[in-house]
C-alpha atoms as a PDB file:
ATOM      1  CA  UNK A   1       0.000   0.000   0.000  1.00  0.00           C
ATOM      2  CA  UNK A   2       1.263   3.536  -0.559  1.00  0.00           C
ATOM      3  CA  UNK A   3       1.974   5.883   1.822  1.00  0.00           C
ATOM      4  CA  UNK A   4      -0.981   8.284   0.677  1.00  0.00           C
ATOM      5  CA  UNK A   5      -3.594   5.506   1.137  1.00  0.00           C
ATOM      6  CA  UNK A   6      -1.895   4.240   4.065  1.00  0.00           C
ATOM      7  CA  UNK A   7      -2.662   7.969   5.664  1.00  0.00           C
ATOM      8  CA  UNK A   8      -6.202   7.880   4.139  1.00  0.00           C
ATOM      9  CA  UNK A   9      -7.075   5.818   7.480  1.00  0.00           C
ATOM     10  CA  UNK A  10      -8.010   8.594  10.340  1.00  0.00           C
ATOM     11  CA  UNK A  11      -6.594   5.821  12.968  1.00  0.00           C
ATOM     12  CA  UNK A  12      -3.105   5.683  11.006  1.00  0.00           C
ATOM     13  CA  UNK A  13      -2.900   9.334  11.087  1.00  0.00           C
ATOM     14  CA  UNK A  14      -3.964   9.338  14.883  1.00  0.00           C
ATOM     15  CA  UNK A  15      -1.181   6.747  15.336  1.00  0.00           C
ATOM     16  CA  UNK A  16       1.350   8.887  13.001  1.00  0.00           C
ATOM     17  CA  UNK A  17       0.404  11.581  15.457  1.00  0.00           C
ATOM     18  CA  UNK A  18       1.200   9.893  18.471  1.00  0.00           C
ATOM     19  CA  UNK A  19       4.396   8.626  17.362  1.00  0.00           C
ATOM     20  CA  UNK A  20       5.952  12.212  15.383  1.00  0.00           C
ATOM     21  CA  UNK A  21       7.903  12.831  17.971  1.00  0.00           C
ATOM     22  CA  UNK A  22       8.773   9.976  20.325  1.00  0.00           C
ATOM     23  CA  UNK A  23       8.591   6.263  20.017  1.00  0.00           C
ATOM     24  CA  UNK A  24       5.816   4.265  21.744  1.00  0.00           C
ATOM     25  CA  UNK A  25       5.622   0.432  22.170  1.00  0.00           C
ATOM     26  CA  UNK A  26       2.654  -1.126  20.561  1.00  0.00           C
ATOM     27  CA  UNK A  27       0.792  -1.768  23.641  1.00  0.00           C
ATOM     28  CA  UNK A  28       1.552   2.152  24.410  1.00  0.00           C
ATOM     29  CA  UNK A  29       0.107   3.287  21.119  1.00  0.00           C
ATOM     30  CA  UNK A  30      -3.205   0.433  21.302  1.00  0.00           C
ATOM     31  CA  UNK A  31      -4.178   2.050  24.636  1.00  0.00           C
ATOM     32  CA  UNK A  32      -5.170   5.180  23.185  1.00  0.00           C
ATOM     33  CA  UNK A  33      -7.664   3.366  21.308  1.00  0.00           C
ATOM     34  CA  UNK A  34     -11.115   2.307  21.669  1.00  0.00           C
ATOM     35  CA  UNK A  35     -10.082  -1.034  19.203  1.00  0.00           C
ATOM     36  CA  UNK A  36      -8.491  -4.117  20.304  1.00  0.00           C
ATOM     37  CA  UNK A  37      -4.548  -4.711  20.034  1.00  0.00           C
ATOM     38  CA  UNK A  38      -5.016  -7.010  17.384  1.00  0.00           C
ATOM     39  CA  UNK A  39      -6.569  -4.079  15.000  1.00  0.00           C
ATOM     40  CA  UNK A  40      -4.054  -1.559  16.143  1.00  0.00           C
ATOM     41  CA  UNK A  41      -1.256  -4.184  15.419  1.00  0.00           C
ATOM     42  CA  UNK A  42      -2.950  -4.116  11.652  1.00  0.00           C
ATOM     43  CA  UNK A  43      -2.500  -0.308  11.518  1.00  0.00           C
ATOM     44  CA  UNK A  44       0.828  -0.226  12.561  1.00  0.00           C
ATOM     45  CA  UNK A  45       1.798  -3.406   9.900  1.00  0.00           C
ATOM     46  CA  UNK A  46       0.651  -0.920   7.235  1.00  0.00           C
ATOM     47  CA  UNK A  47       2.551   1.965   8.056  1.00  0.00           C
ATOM     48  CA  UNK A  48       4.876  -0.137   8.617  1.00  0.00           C
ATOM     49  CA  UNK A  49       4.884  -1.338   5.323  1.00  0.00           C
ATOM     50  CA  UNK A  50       4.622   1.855   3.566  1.00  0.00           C
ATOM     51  CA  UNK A  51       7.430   2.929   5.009  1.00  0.00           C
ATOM     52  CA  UNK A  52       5.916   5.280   7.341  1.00  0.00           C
ATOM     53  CA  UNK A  53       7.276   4.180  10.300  1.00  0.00           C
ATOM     54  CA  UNK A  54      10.060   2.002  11.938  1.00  0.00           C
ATOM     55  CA  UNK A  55      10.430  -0.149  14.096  1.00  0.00           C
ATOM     56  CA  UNK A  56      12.404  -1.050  16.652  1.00  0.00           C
ATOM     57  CA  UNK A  57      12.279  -4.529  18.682  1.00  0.00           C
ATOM     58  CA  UNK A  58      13.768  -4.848  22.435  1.00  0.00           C
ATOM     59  CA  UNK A  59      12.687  -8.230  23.519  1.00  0.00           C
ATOM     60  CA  UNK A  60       9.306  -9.049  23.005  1.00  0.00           C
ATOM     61  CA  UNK A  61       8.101  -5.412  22.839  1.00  0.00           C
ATOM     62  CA  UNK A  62       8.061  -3.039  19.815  1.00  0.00           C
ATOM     63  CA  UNK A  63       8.429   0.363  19.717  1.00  0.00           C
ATOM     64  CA  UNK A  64       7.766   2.488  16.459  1.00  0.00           C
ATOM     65  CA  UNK A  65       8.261   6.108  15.520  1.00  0.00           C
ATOM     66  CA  UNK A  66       7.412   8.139  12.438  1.00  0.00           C
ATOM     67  CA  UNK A  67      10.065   7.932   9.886  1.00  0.00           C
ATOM     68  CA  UNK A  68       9.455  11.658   8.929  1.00  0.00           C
ATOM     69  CA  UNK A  69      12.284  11.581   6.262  1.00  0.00           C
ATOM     70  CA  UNK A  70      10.744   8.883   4.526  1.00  0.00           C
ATOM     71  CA  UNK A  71       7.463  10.598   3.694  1.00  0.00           C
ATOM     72  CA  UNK A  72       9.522  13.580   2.455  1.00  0.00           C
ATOM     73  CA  UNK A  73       6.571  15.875   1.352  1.00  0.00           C
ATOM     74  CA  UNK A  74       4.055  14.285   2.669  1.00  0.00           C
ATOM     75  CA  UNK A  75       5.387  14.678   6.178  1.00  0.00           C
ATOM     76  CA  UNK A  76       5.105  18.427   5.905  1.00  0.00           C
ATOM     77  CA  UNK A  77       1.315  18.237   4.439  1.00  0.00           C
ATOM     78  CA  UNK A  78       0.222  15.843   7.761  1.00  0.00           C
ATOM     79  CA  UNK A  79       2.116  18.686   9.992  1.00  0.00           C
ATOM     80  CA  UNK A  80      -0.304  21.363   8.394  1.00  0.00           C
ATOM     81  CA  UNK A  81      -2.994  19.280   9.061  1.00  0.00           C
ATOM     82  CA  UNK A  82      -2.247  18.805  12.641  1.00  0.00           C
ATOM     83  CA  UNK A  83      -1.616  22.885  12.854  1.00  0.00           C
ATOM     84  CA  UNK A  84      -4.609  23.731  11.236  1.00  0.00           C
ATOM     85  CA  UNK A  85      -7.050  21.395  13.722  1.00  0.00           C
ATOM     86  CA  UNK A  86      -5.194  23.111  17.222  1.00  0.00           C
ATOM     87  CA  UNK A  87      -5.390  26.163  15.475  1.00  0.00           C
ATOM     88  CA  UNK A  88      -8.868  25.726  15.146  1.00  0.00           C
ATOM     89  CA  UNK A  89      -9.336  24.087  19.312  1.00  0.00           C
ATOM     90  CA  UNK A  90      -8.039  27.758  20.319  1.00  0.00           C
ATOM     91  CA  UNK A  91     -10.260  29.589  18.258  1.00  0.00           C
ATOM     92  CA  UNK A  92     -13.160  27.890  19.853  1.00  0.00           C
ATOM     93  CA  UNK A  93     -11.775  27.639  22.965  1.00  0.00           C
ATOM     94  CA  UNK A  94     -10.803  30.945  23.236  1.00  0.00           C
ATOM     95  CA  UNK A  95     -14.584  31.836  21.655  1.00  0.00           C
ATOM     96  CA  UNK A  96     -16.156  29.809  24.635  1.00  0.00           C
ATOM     97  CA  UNK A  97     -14.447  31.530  27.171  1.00  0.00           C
ATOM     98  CA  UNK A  98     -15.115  34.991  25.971  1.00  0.00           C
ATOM     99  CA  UNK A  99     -18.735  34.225  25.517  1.00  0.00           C
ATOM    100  CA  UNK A 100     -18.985  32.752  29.041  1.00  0.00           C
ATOM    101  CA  UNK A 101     -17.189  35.767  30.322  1.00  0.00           C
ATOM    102  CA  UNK A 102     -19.964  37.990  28.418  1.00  0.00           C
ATOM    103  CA  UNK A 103     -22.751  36.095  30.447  1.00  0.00           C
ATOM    104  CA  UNK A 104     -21.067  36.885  33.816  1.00  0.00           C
ATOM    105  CA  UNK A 105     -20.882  40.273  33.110  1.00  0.00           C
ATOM    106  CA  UNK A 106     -24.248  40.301  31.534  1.00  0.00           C
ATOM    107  CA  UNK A 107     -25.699  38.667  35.039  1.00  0.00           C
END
């Protein structure tokens, strides 16, 4: 699978997410989802795969990180994704909290 249908999957950008800037072991990375392992483990075999990703084995555990070089431009398109959703969690966060502050004054 390429790397742009790999990404297609919102749980394999979530993971992608999770794993930018540090490495997580599997287990790590399937706790933050409402799937079993066993799905999670699928995700990761993809990106995997498509070169997304590496991984590194100690033991019996496995820890992955995003191989940002490898996606060369796409790396910088899933960043401006990423920017533009917090950018838009302030706006309405910061919208919430003036409104609420306009009903205190308005009581």
């Amino acid at each position: 699978m390429d790397a742009v249908r790999a990404v297609a999957e919102p749980r394999r950008r979530e993971i992608l997410r999770l794993v930018w800037d540090s490495e997580l072991s599997a287990g790590e990375i399937a706790e933050r989802f409402d799937v079993t392992f066993g799905a999670v483990s699928q995700h990761l075999k993809v990106l995997r795969e498509s070169g997304l990703v590496t991984l590194r084995q100690d033991g019996k555990r496995r820890f992955y990180r995003a191989d940002r070089e490898a996606m060369g431009p796409l790396a910088d398109y899933l960043q401006s994704i990423w920017a533009t959703k917090l950018d838009t969690l302030a706006a309405l966060a910061e919208a919430a909290e003036r409104s609420e502050k306009s009903e205190r004054i308005a009581q």
